[in-house]
N, C-alpha and C. Protein backbone atom coordinates (compact mmCIF):
# COMPACT_ATOMS: atom_id res chain seq x y z
N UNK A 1 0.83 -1.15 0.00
CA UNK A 1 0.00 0.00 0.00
C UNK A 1 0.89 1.23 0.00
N UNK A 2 0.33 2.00 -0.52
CA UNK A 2 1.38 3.73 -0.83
C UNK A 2 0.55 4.64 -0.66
N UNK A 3 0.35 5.50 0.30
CA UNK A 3 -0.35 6.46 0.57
C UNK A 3 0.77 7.69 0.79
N UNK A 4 0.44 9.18 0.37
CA UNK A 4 0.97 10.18 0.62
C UNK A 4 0.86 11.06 2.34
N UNK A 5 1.86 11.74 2.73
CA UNK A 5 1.24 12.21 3.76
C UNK A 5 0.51 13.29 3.60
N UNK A 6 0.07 13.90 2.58
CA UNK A 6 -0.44 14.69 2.54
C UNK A 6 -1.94 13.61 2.15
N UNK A 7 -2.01 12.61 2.03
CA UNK A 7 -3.86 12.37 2.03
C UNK A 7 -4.57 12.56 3.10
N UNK A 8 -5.35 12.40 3.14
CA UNK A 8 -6.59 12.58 4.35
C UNK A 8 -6.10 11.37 5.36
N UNK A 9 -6.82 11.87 6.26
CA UNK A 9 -6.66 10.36 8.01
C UNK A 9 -7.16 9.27 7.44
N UNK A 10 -8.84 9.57 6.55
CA UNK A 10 -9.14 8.40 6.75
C UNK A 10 -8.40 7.56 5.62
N UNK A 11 -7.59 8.34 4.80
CA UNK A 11 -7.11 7.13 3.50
C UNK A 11 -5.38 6.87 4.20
N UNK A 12 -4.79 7.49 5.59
CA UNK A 12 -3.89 7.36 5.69
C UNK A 12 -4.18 5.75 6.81
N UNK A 13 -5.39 5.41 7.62
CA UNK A 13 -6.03 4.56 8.43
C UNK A 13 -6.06 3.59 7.19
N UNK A 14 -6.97 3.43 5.82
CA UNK A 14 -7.21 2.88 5.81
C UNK A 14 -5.93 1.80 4.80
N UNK A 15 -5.12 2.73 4.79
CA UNK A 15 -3.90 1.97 3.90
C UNK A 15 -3.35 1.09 4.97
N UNK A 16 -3.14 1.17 6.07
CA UNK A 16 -2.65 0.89 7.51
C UNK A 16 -3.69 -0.50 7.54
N UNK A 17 -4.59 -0.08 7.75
CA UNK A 17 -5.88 -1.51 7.90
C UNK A 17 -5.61 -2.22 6.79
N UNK A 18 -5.53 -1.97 5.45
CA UNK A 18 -5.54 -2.59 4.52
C UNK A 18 -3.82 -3.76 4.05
N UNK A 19 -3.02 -3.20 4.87
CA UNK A 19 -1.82 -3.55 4.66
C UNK A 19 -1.62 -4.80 5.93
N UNK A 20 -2.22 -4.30 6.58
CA UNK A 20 -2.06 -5.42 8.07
C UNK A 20 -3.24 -6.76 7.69
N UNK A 21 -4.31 -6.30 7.04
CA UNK A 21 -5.39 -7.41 6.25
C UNK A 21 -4.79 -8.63 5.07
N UNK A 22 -3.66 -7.88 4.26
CA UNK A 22 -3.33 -8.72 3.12
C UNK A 22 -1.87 -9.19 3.54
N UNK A 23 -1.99 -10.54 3.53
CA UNK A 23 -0.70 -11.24 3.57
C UNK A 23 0.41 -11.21 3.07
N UNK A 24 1.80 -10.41 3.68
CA UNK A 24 2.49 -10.25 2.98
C UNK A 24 2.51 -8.52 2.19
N UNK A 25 1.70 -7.97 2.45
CA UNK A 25 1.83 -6.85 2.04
C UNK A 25 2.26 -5.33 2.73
N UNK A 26 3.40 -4.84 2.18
CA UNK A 26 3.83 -3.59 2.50
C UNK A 26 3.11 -2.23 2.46
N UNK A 27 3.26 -1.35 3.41
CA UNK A 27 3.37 0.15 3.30
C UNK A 27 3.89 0.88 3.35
N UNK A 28 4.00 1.88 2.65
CA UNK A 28 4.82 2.91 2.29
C UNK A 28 4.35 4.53 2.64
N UNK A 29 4.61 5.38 3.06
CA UNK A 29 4.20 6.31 3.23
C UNK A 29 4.98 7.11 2.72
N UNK A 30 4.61 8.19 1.42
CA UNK A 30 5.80 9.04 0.73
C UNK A 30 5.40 10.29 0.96
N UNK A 31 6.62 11.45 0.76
CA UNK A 31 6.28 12.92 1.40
C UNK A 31 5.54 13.56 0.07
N UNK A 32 4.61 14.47 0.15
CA UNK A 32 3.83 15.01 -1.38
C UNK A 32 2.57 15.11 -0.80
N UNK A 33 1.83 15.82 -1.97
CA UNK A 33 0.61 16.29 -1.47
C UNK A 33 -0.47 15.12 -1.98
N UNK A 34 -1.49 15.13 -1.83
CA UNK A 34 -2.58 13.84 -2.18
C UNK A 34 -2.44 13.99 -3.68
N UNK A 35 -2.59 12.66 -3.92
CA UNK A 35 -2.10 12.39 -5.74
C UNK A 35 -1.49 12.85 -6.14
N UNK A 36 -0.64 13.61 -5.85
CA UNK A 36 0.67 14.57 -6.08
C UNK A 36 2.01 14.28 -5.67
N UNK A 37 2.89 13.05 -5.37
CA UNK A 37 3.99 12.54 -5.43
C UNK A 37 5.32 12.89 -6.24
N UNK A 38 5.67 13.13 -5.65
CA UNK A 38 6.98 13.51 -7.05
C UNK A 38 7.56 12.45 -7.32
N UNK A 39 7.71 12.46 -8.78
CA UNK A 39 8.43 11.34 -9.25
C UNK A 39 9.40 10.64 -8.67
N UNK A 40 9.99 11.57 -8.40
CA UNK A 40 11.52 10.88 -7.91
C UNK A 40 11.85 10.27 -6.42
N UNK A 41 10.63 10.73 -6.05
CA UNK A 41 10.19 10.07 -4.73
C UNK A 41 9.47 8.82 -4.91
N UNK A 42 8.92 9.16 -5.86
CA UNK A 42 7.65 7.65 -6.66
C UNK A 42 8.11 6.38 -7.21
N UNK A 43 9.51 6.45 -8.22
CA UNK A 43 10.05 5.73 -8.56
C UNK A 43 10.60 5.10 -7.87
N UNK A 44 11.60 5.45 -7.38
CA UNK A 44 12.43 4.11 -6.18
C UNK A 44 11.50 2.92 -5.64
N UNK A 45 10.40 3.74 -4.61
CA UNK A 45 9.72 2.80 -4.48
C UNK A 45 9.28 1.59 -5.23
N UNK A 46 8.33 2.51 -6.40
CA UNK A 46 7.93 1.17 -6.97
C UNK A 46 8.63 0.40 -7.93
N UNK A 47 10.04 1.31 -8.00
CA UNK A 47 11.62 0.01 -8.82
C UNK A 47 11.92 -0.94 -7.59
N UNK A 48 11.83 -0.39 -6.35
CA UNK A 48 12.29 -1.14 -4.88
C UNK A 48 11.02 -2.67 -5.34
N UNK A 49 9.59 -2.12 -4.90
CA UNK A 49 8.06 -3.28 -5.15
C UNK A 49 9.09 -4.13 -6.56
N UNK A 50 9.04 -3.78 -7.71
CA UNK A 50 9.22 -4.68 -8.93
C UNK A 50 10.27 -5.88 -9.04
N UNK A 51 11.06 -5.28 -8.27
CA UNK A 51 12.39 -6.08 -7.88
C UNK A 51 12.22 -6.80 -7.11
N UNK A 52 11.36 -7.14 -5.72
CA UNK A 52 11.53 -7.68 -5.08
C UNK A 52 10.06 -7.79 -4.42
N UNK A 53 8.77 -8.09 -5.30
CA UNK A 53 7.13 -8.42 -5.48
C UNK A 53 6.89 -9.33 -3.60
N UNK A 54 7.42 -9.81 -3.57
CA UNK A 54 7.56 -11.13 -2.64
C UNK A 54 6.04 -11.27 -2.15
């Protein structure tokens, strides 16, 4: 799960609930405004996820 800190509580809760629900699955919390990520903050991550799916 990848939520910004700039989204709202309840989508920053529910990435949190949603990540602790699915087996095996990560969260990420990146600095930027809601749907507004900067790339270069964006990429690593999800080159980090592609590389290593587990």
């Amino acid at each position: 799960m990848v939520n910004s800190n700039g989204s709202t509580d309840w989508l920053k809760t529910a990435a949190v609930v949603t990540t602790k629900a699915v087996p095996g699955a990560r969260h990420v919390e990146l600095d930027g405004e809601f749907h507004n990520v900067p790339a270069e903050r964006l990429v690593p991550e999800l080159s980090a996820f592609y590389r290593d799916p587990r």
